[in-house]
N, C-alpha and C. Protein backbone atom coordinates (compact mmCIF):
# COMPACT_ATOMS: atom_id res chain seq x y z
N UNK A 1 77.01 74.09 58.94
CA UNK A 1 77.73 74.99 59.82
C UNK A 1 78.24 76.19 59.03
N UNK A 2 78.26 77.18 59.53
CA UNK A 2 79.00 78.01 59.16
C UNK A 2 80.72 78.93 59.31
N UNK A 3 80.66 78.68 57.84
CA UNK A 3 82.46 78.18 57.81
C UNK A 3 83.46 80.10 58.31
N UNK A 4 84.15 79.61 59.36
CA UNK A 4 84.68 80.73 59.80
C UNK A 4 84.52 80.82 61.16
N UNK A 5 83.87 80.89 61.74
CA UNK A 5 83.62 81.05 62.83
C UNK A 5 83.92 79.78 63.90
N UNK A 6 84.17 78.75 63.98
CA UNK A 6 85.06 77.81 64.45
C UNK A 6 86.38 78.13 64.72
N UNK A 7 87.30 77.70 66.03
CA UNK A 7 88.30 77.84 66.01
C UNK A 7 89.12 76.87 65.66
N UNK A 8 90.32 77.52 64.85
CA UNK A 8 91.10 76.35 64.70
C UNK A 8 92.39 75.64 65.59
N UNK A 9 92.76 76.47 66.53
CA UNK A 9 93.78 75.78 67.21
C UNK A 9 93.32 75.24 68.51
N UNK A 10 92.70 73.99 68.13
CA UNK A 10 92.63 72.79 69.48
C UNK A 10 93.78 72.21 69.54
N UNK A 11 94.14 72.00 70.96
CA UNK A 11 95.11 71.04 71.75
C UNK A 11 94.75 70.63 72.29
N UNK A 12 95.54 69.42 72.53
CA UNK A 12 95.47 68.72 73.97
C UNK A 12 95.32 69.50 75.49
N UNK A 13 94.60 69.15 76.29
CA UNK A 13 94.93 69.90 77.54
C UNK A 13 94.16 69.08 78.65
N UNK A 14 94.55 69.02 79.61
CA UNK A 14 94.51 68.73 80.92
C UNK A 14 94.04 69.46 81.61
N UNK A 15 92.19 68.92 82.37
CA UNK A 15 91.20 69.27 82.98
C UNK A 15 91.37 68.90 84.66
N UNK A 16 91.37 69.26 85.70
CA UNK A 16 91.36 68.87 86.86
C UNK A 16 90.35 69.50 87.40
N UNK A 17 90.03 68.63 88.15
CA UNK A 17 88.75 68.54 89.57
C UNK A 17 89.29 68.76 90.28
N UNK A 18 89.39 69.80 90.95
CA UNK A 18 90.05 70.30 91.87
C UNK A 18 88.76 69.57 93.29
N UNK A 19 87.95 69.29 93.23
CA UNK A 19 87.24 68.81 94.41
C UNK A 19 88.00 67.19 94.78
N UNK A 20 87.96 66.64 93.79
CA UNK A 20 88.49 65.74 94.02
C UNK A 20 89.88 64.91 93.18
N UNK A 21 90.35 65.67 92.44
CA UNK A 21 91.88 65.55 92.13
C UNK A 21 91.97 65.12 91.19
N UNK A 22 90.80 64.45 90.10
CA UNK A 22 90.72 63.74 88.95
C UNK A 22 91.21 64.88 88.15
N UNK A 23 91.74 63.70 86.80
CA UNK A 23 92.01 64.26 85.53
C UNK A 23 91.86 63.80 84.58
N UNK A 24 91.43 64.55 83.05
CA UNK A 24 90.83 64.00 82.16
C UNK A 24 91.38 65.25 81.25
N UNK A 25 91.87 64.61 80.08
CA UNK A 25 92.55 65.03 79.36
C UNK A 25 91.44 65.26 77.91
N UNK A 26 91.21 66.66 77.15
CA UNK A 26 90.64 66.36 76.28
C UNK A 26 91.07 67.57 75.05
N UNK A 27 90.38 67.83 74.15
CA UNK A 27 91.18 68.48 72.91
C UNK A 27 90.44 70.44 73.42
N UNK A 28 90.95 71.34 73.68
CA UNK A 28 90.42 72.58 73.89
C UNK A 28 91.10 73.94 73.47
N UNK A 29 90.34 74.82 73.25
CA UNK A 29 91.10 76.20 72.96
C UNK A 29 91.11 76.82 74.23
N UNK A 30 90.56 76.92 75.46
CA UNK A 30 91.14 77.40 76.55
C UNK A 30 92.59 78.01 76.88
N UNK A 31 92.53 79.17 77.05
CA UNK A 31 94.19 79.88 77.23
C UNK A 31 94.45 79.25 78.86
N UNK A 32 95.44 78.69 79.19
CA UNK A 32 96.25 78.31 80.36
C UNK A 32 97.60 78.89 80.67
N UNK A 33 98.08 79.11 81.88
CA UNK A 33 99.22 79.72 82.17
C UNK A 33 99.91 78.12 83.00
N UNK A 34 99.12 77.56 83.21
CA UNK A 34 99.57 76.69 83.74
C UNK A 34 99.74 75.14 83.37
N UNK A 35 101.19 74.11 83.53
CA UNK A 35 101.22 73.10 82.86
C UNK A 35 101.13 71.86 83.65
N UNK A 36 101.17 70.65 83.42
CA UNK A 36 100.79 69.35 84.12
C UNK A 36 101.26 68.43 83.49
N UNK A 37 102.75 67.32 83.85
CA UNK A 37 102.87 66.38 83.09
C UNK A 37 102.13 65.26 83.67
N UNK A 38 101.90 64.50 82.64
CA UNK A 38 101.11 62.99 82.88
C UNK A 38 102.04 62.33 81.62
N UNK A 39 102.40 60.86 82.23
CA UNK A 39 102.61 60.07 81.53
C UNK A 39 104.12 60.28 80.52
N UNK A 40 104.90 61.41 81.21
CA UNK A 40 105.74 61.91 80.38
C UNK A 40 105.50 63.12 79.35
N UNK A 41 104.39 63.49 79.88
CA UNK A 41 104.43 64.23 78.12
C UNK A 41 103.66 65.90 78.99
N UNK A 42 103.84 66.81 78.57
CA UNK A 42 103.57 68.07 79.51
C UNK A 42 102.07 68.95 78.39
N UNK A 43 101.13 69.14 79.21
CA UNK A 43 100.32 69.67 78.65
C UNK A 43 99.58 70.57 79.32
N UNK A 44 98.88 71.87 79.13
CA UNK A 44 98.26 72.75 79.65
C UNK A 44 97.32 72.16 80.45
N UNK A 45 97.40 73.16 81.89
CA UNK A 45 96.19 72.84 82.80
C UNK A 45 95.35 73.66 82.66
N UNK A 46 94.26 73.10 83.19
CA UNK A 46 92.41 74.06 83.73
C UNK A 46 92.49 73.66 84.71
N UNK A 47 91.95 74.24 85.75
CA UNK A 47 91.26 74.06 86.68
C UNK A 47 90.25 74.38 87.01
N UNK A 48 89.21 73.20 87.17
CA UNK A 48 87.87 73.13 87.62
C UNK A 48 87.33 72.59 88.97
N UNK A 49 86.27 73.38 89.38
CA UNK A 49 85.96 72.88 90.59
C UNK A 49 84.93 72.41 90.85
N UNK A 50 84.45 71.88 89.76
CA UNK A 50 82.92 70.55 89.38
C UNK A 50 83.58 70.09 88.29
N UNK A 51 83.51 68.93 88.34
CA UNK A 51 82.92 67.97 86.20
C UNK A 51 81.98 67.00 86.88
N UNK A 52 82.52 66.29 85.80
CA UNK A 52 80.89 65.18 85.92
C UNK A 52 81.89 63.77 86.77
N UNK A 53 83.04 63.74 87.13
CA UNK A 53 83.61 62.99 88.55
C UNK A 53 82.98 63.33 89.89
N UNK A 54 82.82 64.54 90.10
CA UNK A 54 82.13 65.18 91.22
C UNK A 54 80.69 65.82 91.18
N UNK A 55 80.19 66.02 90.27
CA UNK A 55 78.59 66.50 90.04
C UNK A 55 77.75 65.66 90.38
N UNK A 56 76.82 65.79 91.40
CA UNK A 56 75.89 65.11 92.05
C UNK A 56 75.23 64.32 90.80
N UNK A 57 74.72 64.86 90.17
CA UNK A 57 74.00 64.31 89.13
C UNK A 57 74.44 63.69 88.07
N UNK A 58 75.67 63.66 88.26
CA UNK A 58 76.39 62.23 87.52
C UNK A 58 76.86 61.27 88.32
N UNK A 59 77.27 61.64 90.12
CA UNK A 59 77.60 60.69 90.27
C UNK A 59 76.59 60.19 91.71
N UNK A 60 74.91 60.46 91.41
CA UNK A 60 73.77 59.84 91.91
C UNK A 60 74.23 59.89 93.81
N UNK A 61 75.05 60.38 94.05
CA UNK A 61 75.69 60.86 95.44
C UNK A 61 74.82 62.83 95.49
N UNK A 62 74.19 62.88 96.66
CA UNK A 62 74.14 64.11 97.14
C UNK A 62 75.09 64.90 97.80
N UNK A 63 76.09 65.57 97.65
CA UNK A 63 77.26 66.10 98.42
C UNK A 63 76.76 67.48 98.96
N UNK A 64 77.03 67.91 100.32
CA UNK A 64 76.52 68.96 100.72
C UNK A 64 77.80 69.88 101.28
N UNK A 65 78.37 71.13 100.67
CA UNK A 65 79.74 71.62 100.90
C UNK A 65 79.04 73.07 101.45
N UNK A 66 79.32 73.18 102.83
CA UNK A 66 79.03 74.90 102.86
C UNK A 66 80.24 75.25 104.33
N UNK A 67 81.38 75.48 103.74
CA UNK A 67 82.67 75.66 104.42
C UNK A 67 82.34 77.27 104.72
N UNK A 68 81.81 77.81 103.80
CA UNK A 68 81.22 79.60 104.59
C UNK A 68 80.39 79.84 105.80
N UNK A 69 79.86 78.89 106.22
CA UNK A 69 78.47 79.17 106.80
C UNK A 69 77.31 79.95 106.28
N UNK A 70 77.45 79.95 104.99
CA UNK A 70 76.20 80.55 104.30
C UNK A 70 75.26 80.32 104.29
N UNK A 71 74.58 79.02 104.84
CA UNK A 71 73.04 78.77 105.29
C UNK A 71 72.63 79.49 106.37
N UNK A 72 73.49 79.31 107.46
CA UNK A 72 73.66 79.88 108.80
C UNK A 72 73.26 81.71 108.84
N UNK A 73 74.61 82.10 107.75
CA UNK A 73 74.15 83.35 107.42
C UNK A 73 73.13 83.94 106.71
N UNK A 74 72.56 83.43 105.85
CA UNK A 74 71.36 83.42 105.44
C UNK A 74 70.27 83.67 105.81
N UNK A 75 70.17 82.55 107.13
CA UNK A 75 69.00 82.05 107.72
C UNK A 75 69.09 83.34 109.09
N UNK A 76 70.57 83.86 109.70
CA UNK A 76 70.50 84.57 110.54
C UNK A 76 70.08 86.03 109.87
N UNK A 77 70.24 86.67 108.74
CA UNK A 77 70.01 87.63 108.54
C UNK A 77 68.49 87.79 108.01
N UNK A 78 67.50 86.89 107.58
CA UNK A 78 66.42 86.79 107.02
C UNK A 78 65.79 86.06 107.72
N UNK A 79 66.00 86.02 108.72
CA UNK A 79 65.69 85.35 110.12
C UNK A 79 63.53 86.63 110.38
N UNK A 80 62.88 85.76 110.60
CA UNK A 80 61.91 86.81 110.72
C UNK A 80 61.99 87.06 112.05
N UNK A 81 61.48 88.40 112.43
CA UNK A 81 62.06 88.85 114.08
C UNK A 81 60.58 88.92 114.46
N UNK A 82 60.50 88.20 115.26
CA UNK A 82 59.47 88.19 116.60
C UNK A 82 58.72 89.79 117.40
C-alpha cells in the first residue's frame, strides 16, 4: 500500500436503513451532523436508503418500490402513438 494516502481518523458510527429501520454500527470517516444513542453510548449517524438488510440480492426477496408512478410515467410518455 501506499503510505499516506489512507485516512487516519476512523470512528465508530452508526449506519441506518432507512427502508427498513436497521442498524449496524461500523468503524468510518464519513462527516455526520447527526447523532444516535444505542446502548448508552452516542455515536454519529448515516443515513442510508439500501444496505445489504434491504438489498434484494442479499436478501433473495424481490421488492418492487415505485411510490412516483414512474413506470406509469414512463410508459405514458414513450407510449408509441397510433
Amino acid at each position: 500500500m501506499k503510505k499516506g494516502i489512507h485516512p487516519e481518523n476512523y470512528r465508530l458510527v452508526v449506519f441506518k436503513d432507512m427502508s427498513n429501520d436497521e442498524t449496524f454500527i461500523t468503524r468510518s470517516t464519513a462527516p455526520s451532523r447527526e447523532t444516535i444513542t444505542l446502548d448508552g453510548v452516542e455515536y454519529p449517524l448515516i443515513k442510508v436508503e439500501i444496505s445489504n438488510t434491504s438489498h434484494p440480492f442479499y436478501t433473495g426477496k424481490s421488492m418492487f418500490i415505485d411510490t412516483a408512478g414512474r413506470i406509469e410515467k414512463f410508459k405514458k410518455r414513450y407510449a408509441k402513438k397510433d
